[in-house]
C-alpha atoms as a PDB file:
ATOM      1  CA  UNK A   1     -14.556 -32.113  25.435  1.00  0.00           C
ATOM      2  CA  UNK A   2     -10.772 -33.128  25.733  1.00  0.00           C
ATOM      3  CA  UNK A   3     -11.720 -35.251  22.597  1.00  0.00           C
ATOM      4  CA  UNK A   4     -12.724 -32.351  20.732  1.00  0.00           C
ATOM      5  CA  UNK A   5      -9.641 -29.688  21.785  1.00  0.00           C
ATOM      6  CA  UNK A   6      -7.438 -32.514  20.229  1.00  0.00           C
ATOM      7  CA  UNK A   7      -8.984 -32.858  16.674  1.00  0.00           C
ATOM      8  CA  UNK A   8      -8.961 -29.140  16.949  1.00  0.00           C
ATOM      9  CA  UNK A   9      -5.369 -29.056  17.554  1.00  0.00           C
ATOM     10  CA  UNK A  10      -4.807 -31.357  14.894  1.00  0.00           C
ATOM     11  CA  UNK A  11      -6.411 -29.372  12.683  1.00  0.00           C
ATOM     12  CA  UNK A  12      -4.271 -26.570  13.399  1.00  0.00           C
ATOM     13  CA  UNK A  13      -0.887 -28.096  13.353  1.00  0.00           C
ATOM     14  CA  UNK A  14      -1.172 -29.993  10.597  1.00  0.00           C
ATOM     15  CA  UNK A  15       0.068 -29.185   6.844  1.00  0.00           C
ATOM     16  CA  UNK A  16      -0.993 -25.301   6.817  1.00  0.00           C
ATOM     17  CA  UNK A  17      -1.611 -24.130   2.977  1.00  0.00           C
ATOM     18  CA  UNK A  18       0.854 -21.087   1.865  1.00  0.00           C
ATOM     19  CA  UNK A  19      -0.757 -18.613  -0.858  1.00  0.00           C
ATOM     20  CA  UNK A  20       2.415 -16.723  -2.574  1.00  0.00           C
ATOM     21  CA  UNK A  21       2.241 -12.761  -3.410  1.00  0.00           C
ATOM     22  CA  UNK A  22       4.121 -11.190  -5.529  1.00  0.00           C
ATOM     23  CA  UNK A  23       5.520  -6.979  -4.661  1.00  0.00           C
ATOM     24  CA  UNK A  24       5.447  -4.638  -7.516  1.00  0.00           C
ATOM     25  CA  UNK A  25       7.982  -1.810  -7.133  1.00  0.00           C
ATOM     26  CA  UNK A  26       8.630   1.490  -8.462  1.00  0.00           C
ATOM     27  CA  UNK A  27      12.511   1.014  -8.260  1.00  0.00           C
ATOM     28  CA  UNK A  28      14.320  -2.151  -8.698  1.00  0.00           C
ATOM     29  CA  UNK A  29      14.899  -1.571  -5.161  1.00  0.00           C
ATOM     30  CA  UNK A  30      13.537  -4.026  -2.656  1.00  0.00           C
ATOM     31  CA  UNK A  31      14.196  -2.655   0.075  1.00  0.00           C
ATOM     32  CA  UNK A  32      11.799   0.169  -0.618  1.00  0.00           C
ATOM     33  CA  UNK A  33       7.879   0.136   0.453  1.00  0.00           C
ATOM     34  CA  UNK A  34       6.205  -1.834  -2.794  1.00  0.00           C
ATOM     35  CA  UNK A  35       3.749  -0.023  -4.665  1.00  0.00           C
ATOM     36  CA  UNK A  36       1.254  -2.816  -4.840  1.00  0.00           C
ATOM     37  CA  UNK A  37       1.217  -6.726  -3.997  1.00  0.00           C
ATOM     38  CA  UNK A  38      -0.464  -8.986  -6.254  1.00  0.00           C
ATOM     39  CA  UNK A  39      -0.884 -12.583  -6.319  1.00  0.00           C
ATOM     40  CA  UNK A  40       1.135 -14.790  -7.835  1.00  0.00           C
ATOM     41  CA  UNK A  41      -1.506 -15.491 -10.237  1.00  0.00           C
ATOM     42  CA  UNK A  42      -2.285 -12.311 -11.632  1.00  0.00           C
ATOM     43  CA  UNK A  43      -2.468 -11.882 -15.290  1.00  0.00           C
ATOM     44  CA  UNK A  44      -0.579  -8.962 -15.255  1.00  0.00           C
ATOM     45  CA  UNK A  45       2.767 -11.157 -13.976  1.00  0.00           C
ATOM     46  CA  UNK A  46       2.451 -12.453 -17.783  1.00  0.00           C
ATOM     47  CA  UNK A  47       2.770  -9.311 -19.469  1.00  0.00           C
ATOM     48  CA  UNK A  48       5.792  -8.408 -18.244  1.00  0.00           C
ATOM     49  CA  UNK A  49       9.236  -7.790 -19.902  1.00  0.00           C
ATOM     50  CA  UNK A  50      12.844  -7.486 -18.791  1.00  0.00           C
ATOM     51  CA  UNK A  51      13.428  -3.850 -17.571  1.00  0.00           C
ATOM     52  CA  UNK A  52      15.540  -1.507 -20.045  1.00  0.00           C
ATOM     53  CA  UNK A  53      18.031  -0.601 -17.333  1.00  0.00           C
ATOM     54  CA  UNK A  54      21.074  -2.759 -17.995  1.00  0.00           C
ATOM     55  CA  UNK A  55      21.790  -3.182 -14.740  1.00  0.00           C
ATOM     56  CA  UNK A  56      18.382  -4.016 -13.730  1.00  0.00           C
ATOM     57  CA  UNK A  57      17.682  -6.696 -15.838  1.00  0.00           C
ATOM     58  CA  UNK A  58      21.187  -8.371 -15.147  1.00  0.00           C
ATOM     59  CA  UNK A  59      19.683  -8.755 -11.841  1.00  0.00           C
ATOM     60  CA  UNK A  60      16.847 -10.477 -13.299  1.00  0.00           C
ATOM     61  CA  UNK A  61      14.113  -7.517 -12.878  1.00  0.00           C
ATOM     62  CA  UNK A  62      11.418  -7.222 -15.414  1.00  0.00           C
ATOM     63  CA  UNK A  63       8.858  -4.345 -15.378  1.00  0.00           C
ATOM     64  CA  UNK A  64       5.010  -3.957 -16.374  1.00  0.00           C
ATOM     65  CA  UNK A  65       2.268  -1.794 -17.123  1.00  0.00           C
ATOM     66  CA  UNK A  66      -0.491  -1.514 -13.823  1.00  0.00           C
ATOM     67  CA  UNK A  67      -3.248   1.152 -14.232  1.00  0.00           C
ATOM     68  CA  UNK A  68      -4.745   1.675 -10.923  1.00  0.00           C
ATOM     69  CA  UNK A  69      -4.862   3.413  -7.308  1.00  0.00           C
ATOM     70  CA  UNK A  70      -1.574   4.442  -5.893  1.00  0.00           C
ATOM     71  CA  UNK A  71      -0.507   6.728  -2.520  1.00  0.00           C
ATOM     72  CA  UNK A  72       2.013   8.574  -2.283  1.00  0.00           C
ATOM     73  CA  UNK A  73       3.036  12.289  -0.321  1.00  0.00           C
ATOM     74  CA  UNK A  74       3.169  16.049  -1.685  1.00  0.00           C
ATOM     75  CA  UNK A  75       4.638  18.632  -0.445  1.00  0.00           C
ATOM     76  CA  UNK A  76       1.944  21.462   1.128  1.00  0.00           C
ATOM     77  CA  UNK A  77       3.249  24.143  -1.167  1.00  0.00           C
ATOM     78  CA  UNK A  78       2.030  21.943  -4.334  1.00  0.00           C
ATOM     79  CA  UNK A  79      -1.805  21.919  -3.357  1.00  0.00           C
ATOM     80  CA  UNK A  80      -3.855  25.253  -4.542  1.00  0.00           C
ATOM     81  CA  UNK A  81      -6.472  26.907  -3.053  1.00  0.00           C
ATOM     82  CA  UNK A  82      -9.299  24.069  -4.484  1.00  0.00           C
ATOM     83  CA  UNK A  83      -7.633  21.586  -2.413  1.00  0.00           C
ATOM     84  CA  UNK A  84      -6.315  19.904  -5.067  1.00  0.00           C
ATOM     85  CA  UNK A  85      -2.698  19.087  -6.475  1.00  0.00           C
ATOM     86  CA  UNK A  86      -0.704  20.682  -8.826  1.00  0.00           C
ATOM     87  CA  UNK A  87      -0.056  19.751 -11.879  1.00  0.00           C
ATOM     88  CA  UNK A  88       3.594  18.825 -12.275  1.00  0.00           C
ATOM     89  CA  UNK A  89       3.842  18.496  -8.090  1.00  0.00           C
ATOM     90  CA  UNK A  90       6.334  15.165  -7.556  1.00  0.00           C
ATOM     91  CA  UNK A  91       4.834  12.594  -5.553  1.00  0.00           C
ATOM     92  CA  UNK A  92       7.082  11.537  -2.952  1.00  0.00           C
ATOM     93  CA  UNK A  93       7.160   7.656  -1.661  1.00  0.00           C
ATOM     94  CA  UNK A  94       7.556   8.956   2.099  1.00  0.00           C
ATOM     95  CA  UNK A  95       6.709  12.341   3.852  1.00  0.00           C
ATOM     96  CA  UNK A  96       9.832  13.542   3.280  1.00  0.00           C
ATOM     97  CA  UNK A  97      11.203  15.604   0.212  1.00  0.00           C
ATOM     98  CA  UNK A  98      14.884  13.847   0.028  1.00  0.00           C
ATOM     99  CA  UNK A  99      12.577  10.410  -0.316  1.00  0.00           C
ATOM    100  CA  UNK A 100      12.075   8.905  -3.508  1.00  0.00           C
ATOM    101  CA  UNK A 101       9.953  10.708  -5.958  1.00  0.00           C
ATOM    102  CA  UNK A 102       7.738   8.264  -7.868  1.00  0.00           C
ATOM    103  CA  UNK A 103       5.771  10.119 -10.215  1.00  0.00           C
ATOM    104  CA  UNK A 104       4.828  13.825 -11.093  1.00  0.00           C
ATOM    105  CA  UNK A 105       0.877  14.713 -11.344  1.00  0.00           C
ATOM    106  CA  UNK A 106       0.244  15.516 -15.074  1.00  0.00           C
ATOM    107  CA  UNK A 107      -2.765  17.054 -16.671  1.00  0.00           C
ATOM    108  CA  UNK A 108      -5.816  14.131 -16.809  1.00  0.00           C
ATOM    109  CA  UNK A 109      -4.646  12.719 -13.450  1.00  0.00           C
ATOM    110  CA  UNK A 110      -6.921  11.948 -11.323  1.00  0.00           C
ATOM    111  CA  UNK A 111      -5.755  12.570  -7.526  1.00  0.00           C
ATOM    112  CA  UNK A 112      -7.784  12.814  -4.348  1.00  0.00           C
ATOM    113  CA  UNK A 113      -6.046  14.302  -0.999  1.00  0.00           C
ATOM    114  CA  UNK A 114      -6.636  11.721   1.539  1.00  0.00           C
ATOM    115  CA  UNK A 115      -4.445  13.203   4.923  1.00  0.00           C
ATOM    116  CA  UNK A 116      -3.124  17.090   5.781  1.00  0.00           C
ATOM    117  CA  UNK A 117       0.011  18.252   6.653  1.00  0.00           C
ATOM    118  CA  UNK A 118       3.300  19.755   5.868  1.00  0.00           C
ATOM    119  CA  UNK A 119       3.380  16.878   3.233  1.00  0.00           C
ATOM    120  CA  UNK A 120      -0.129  15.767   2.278  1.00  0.00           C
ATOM    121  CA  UNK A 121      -1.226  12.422   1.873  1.00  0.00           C
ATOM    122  CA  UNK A 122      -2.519  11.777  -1.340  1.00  0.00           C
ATOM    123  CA  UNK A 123      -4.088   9.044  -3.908  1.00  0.00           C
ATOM    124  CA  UNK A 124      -3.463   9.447  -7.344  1.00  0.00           C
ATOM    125  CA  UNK A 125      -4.623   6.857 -10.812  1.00  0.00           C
ATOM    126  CA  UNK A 126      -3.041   6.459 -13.583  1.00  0.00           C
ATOM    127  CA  UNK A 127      -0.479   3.788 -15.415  1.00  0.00           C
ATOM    128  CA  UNK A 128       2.428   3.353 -14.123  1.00  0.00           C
ATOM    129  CA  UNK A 129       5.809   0.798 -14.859  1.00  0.00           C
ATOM    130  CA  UNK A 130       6.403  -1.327 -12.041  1.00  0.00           C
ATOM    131  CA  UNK A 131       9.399  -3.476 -11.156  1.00  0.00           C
ATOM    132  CA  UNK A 132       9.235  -7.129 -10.308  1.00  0.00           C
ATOM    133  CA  UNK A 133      11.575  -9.717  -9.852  1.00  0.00           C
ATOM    134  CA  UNK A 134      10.480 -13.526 -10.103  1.00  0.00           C
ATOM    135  CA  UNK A 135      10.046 -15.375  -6.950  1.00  0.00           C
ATOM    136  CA  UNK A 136      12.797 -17.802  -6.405  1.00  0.00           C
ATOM    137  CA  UNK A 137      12.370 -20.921  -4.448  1.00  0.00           C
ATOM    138  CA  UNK A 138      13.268 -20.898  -1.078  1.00  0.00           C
ATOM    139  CA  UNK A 139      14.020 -23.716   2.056  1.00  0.00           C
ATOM    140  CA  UNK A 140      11.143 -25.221   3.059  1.00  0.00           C
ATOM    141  CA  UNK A 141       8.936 -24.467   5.929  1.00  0.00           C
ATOM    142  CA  UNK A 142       8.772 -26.389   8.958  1.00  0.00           C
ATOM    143  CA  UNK A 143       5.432 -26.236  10.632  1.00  0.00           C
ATOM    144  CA  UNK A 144       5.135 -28.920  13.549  1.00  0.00           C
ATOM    145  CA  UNK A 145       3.093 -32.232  12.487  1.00  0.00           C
ATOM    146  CA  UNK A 146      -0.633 -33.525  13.504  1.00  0.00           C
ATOM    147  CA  UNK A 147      -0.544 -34.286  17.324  1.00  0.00           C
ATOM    148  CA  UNK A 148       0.370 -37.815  18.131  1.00  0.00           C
ATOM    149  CA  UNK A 149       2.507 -38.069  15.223  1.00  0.00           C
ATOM    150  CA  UNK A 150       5.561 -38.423  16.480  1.00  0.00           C
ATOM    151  CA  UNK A 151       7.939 -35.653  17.918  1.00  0.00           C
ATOM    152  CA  UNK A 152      10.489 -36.340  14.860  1.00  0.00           C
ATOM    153  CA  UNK A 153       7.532 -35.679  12.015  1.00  0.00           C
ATOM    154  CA  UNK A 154       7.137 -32.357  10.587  1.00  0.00           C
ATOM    155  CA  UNK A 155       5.415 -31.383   7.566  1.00  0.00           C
ATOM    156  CA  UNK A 156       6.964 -29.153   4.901  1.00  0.00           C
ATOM    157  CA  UNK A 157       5.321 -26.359   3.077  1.00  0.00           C
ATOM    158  CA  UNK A 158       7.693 -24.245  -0.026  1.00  0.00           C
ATOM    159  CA  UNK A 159       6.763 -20.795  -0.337  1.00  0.00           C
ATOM    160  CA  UNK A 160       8.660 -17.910  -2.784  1.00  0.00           C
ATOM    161  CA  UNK A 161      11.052 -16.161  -1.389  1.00  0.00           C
ATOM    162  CA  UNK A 162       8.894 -12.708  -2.437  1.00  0.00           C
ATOM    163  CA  UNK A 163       6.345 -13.160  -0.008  1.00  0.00           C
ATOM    164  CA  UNK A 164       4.365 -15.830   1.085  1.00  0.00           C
ATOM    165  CA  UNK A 165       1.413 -15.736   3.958  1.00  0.00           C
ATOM    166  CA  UNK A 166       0.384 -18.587   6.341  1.00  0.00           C
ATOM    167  CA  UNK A 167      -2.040 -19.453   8.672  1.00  0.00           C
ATOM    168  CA  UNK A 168      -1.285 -18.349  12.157  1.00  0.00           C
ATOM    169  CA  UNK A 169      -2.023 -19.984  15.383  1.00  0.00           C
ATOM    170  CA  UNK A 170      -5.188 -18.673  17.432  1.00  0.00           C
ATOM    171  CA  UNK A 171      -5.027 -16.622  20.241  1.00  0.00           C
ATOM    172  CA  UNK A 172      -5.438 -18.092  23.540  1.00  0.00           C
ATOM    173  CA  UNK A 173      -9.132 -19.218  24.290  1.00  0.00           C
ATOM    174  CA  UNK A 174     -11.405 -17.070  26.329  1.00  0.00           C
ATOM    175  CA  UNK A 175     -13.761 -18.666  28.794  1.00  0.00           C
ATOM    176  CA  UNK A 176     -17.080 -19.128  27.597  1.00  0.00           C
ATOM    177  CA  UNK A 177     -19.649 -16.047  28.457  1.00  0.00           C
ATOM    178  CA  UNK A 178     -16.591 -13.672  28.947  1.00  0.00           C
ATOM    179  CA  UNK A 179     -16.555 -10.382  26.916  1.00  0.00           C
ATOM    180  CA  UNK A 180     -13.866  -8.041  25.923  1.00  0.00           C
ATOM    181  CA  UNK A 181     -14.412  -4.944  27.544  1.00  0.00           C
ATOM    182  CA  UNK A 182     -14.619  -1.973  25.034  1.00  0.00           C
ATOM    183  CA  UNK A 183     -13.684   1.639  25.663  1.00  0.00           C
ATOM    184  CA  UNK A 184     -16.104   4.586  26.223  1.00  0.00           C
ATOM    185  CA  UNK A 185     -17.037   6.360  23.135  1.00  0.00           C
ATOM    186  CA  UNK A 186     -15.281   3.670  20.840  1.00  0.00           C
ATOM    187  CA  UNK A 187     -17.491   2.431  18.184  1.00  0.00           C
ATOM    188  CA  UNK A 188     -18.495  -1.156  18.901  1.00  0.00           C
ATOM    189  CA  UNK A 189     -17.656  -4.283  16.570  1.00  0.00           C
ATOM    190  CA  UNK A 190     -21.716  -6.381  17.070  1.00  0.00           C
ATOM    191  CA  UNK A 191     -21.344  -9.565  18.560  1.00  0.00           C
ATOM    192  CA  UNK A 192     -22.790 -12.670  16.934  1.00  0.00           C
ATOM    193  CA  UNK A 193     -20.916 -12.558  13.464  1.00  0.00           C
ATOM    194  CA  UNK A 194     -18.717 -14.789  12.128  1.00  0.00           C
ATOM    195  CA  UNK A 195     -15.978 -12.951  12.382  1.00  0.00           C
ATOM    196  CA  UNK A 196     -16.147 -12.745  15.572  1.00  0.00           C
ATOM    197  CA  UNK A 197     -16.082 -16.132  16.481  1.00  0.00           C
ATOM    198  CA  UNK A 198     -13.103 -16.744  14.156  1.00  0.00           C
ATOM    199  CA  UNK A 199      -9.720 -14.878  14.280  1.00  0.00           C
ATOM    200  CA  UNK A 200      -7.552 -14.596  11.118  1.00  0.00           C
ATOM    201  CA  UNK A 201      -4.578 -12.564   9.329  1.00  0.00           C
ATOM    202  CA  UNK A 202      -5.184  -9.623   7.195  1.00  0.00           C
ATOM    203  CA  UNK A 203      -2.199  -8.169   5.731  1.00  0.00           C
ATOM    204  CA  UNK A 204      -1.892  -4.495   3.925  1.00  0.00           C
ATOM    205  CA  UNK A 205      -0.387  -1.234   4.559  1.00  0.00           C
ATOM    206  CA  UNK A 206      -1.333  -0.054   8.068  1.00  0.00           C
ATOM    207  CA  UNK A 207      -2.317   4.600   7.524  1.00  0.00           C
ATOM    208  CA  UNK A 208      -3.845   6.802   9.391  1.00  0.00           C
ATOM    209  CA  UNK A 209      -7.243   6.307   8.227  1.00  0.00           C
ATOM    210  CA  UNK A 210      -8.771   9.352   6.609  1.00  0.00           C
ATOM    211  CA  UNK A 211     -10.990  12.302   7.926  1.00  0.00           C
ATOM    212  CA  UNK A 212     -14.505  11.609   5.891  1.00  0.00           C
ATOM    213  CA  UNK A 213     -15.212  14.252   3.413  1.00  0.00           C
ATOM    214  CA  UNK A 214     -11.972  15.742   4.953  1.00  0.00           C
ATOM    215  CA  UNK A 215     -13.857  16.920   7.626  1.00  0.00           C
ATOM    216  CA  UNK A 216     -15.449  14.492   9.723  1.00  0.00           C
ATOM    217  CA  UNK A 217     -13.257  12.233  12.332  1.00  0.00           C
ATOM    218  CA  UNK A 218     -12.969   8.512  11.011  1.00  0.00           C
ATOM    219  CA  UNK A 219     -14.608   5.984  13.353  1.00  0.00           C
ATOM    220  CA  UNK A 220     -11.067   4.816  14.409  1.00  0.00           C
ATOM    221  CA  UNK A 221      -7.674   5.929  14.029  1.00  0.00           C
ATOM    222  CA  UNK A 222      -6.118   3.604  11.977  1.00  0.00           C
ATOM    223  CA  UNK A 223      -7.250   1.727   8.989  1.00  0.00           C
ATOM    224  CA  UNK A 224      -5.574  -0.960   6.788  1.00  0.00           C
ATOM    225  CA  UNK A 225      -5.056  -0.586   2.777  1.00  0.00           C
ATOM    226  CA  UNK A 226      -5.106  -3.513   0.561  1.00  0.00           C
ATOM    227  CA  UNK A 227      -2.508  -3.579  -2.736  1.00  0.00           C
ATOM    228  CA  UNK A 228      -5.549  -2.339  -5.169  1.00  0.00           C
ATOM    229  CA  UNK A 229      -5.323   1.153  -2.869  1.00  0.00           C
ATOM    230  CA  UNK A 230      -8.222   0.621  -1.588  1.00  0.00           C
ATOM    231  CA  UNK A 231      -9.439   0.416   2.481  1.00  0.00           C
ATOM    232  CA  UNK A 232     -10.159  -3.393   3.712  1.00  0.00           C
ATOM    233  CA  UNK A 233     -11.062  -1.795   7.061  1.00  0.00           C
ATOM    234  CA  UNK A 234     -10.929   0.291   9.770  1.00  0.00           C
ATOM    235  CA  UNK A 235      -8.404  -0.916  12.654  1.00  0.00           C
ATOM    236  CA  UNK A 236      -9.241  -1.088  16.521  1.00  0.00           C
ATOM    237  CA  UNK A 237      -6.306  -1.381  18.546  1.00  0.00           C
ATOM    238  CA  UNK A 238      -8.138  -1.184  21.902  1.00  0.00           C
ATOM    239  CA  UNK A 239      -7.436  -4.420  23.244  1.00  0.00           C
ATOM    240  CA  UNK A 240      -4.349  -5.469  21.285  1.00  0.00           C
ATOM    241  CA  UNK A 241      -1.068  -6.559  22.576  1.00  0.00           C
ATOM    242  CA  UNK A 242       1.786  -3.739  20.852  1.00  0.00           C
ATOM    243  CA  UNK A 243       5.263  -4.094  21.459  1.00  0.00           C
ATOM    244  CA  UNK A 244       6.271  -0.943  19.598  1.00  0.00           C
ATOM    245  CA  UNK A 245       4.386   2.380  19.191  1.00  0.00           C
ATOM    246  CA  UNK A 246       2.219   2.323  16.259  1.00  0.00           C
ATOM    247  CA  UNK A 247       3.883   4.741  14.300  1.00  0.00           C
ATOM    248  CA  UNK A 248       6.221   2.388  13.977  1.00  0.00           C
ATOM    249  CA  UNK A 249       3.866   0.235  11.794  1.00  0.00           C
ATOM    250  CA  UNK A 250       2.687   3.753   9.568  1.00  0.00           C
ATOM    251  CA  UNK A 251       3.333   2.877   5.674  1.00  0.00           C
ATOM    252  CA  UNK A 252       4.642  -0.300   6.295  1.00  0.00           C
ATOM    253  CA  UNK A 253       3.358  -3.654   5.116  1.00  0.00           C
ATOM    254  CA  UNK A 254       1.906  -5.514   7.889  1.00  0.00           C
ATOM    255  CA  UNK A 255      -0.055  -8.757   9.136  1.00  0.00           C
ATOM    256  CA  UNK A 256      -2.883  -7.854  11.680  1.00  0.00           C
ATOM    257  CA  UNK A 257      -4.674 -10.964  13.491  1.00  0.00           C
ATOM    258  CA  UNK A 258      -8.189 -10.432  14.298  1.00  0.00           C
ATOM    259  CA  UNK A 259     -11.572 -10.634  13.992  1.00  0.00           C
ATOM    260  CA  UNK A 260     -13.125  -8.177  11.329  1.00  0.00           C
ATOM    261  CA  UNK A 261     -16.895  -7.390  11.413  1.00  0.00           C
ATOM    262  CA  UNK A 262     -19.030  -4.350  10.633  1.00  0.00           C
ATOM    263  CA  UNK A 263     -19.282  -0.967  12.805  1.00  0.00           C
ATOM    264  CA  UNK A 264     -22.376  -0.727  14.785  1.00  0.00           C
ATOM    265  CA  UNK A 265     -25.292   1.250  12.636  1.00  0.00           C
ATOM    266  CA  UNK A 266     -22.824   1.135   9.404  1.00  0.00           C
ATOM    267  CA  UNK A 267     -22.097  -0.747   6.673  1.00  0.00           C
ATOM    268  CA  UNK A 268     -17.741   0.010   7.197  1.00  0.00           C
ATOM    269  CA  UNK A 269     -15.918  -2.869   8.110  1.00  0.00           C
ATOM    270  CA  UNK A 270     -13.522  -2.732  11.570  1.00  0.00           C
ATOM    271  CA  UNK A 271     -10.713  -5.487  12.281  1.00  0.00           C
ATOM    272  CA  UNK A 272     -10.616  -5.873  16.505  1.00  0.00           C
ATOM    273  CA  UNK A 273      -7.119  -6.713  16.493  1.00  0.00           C
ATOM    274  CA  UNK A 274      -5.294  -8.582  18.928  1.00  0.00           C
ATOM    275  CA  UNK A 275      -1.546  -8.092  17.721  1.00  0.00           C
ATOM    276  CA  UNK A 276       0.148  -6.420  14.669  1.00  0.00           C
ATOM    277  CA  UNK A 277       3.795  -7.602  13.289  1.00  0.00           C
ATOM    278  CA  UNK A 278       5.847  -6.639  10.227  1.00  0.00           C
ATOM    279  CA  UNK A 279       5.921  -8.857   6.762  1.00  0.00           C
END
């Protein structure tokens, strides 16, 4: 057994793979929310051209052309008595009307209202010009070497500057037949899957997740949105370990490490997290 806990630790802190992603803005602003995160790879990284704004493109910005999903926030006073959004309502980036306003809903546009309140939540398609800026190489990673290799030996992984994700350590083992307890009236994650044997880090933006048909209650809270605007699951925070409130996390890019499997008499998927942190 103490045989097997080694290779298993060797396995784990050895060289760890690092997959880059690239953030797609609507302002050559980084310090702003991105509007989507692609991979470094994406085909739509080679269409792009430097930005028009002199100032921009001196600081090495280019922009391109993304059709797709995007979320943004209107103002209560620009949805009409269908429930749907004005044309010509601006779409703010936050809840808040002094926030950036990233687009305004035209004729054609396809929106859907996804969260109510004095600024409502909604998801909106169409094309839209995007800001990135080229990753630029950064100092390398230390991650601690293979066991038994020598305190001095470390192995070295580069990863962009823009945003790079890594393979985290596993939480701390549980002994065998011992099962997290689960709250009353909480829909249950099935044992038995293979997610639930193995923990791992999804990363998105962290919402409110949204009333079904705008009338039903979710299954959970919380749910976490991938950069194509669409849900990668529901989020239980049950039995997680938060140091700050979760609204904290709302809107904000963020890795959760868990175990994802499917809700109990549904085909939605849930991620049981164990802790949340910011990218």
């Amino acid at each position: 057994m103490k045989t097997l806990l080694c290779l298993f630790a060797t396995c784990l802190l050895g060289t760890l793979p690092a997959a880059a992603v690239v953030n797609l803005y609507y302002t050559p602003s980084p310090e702003l929310p991105p509007a989507v995160i692609v991979d470094d790879d994406n085909p739509l990284l080679g269409n792009a051209i430097p930005a028009t704004d002199a100032a921009a493109r001196a600081a090495g910005w280019s922009t391109v052309e993304r059709p797709g999903k995007y979320r943004g926030f209107v103002d209560v006073m620009q949805i009409d008595k269908s429930l749907s959004v004005k044309v010509g309502a601006p779409v703010y980036l936050k809840a808040d009307d002094s926030s950036l306003v990233i687009t305004t809903i035209k004729e054609g546009d396809n929106t859907q209202v996804l969260w109510q309140g004095d600024f409502w939540e909604v998801q909106f398609e169409k094309t839209m010009t995007l800001y990135v800026k080229p990753p630029t190489q950064a100092a390398p990673v230390l991650i601690p070497a293979a066991a038994g290799a020598g305190a001095a030996s470390t192995s070295a992984i580069k990863a962009p500057v823009n945003a790079t994700r890594t393979t985290p350590l596993p939480p701390p083992l549980r002994p065998a037949g011992v099962q997290p307890p689960t709250r009353p009236n909480q829909a249950a994650v099935p044992s038995g899957t293979p997610a639930e044997g193995l923990a791992m880090d999804f990363i998105g933006v962290l919402q409110r997740a949204r009333p079904i048909a705008l009338v039903m209650d979710p299954p959970f809270p919380h749910e976490l949105i991938g950069p194509d605007g669409e849900r990668v699951a529901y989020v239980d925070f049950s039995q997680a370990l938060i140091s700050q409130p979760l609204d904290t996390y709302l809107g904000k890019r963020v890795t959760i490490y868990g175990n994802r499997s499917t809700i109990k008499d549904g085909d939605k998927l849930v991620i049981k997290a164990h802790n949340i942190r910011m990218r």
